[in-house]
Protein backbone atom coordinates (compact mmCIF):
# COMPACT_ATOMS: atom_id res chain seq x y z
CA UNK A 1 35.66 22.15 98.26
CA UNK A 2 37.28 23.49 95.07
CA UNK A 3 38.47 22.02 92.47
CA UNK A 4 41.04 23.86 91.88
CA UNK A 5 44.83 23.20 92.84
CA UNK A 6 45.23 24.73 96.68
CA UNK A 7 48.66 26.84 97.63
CA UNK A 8 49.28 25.57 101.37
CA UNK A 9 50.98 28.27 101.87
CA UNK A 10 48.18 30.75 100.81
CA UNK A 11 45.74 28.56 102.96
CA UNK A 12 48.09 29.52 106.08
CA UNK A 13 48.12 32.75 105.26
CA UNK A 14 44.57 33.14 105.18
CA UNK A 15 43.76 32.60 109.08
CA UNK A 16 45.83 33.90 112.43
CA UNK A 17 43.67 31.44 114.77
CA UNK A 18 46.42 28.56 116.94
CA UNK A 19 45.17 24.95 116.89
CA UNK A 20 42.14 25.84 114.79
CA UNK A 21 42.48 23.48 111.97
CA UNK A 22 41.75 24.55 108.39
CA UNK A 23 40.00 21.79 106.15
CA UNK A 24 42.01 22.22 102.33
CA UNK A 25 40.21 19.34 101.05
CA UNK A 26 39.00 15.96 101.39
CA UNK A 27 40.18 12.53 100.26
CA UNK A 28 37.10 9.80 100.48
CA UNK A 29 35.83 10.45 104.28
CA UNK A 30 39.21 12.36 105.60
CA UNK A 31 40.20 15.74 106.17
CA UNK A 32 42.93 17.07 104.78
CA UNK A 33 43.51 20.03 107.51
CA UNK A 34 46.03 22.25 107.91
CA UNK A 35 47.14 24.60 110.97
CA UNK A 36 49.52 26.56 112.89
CA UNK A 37 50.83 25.50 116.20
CA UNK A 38 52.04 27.59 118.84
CA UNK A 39 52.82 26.92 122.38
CA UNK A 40 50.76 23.64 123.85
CA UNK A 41 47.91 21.94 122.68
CA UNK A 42 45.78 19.83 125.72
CA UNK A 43 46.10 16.37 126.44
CA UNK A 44 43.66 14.05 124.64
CA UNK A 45 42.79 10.89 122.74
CA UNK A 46 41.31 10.04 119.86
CA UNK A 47 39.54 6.51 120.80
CA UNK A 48 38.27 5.54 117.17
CA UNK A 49 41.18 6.64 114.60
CA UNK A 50 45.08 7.43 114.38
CA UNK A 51 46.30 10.88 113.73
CA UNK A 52 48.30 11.96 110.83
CA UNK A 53 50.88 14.84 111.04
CA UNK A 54 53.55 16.59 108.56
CA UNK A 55 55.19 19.36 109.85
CA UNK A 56 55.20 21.72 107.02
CA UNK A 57 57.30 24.15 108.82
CA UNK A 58 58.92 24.87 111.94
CA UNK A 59 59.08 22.20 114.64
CA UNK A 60 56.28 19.76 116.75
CA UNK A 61 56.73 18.23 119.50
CA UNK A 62 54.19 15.46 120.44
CA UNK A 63 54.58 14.19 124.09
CA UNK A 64 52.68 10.87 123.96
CA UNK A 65 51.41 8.81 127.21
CA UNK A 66 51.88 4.99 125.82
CA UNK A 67 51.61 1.56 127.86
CA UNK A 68 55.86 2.10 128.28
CA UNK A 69 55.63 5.18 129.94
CA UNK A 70 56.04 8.90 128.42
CA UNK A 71 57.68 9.92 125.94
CA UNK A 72 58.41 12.80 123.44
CA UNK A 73 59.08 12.72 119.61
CA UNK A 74 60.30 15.89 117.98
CA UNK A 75 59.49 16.87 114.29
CA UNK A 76 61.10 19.03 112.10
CA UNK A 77 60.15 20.21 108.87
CA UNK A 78 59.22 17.50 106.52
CA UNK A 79 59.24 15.18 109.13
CA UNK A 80 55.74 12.94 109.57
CA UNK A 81 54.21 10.64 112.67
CA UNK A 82 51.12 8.98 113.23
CA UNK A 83 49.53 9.07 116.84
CA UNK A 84 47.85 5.90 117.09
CA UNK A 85 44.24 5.56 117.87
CA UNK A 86 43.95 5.33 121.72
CA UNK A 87 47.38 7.01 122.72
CA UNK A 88 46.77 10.21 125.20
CA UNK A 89 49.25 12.71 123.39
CA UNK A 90 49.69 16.45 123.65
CA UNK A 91 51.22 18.74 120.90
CA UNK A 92 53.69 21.58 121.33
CA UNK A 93 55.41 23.85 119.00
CA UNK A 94 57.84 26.20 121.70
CA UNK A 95 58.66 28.15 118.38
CA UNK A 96 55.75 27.70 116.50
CA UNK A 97 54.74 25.39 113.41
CA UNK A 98 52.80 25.23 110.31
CA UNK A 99 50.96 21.69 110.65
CA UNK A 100 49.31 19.57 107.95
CA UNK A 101 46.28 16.77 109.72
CA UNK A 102 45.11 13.66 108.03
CA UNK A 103 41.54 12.39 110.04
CA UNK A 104 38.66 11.22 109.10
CA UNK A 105 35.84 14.22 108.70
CA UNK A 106 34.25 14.93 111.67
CA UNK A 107 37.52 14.47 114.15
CA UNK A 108 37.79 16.81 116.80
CA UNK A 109 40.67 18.79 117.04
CA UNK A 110 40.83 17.94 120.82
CA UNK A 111 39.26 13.84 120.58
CA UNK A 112 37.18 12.28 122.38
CA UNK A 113 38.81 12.71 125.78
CA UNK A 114 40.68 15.63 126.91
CA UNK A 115 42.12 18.17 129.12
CA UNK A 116 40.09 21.32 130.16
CA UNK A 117 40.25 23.28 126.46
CA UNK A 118 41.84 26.78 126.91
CA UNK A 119 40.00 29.33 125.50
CA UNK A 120 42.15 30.25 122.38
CA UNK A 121 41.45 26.60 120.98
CA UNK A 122 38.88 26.38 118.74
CA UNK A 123 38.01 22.60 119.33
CA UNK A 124 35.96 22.07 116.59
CA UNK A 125 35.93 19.38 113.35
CA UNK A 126 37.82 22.04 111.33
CA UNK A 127 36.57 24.69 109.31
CA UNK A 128 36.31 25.40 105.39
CA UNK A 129 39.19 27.03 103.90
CA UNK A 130 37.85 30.82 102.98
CA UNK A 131 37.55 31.06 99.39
């Protein structure tokens, strides 16, 4: 990780790749990822820990599956949510979005249970920013 300030922007810039989180840095034992959205994500849960998102740009929608039934929250730019732990939920960005992640390291990008992953999701723990 450097140790030097990090231009999000720059970091998206650096990689094409939808729902393939890029790790900017760590705080403690969390990620600090960020990625670009476009068109769905898969349904899935993350049994252990919540999930953190601020939509840097563009807009997210998270469909959720809760106890209440289904619902869907939009966010816009600037806007933040927390999934938590246990909730199925499935992102979307229709128009694409620019996404920062707060989890702790080691989180797959698709939990613990999930939908069938489709083949342009890399469902891994994040990668390192290129230097």
């Amino acid at each position: 990780m450097s140790n030097e300030p990090i231009a999000l922007n720059d970091a998206l810039a650096s990689f094409d790749a939808r729902w393939s989180p890029r790790i900017v840095t760590r705080v403690n034992d969390y990620d600090v990822r960020v990625a670009k959205a476009q068109g769905e994500h898969v349904w899935h849960v993350h049994e252990d820990t919540d999930e953190f998102f601020l939509v840097l740009d563009g807009e997210l929608h998270i469909s959720l599956r809760e106890p209440t039934g289904e619902r869907t929250v939009v966010l816009r730019r600037g806007s933040v949510f927390t999934v938590p732990r246990g909730i199925e939920h499935k992102p979307s960005a229709p128009s694409g979005a620019s996404i920062m992640l707060l989890e702790p390291t080691g989180t797959s990008s698709v939990g613990d249970r999930h939908d069938e992953v489709p083949g342009h999701v890399d469902a891994t723990t994040g990668h390192e920013l290129d230097s």
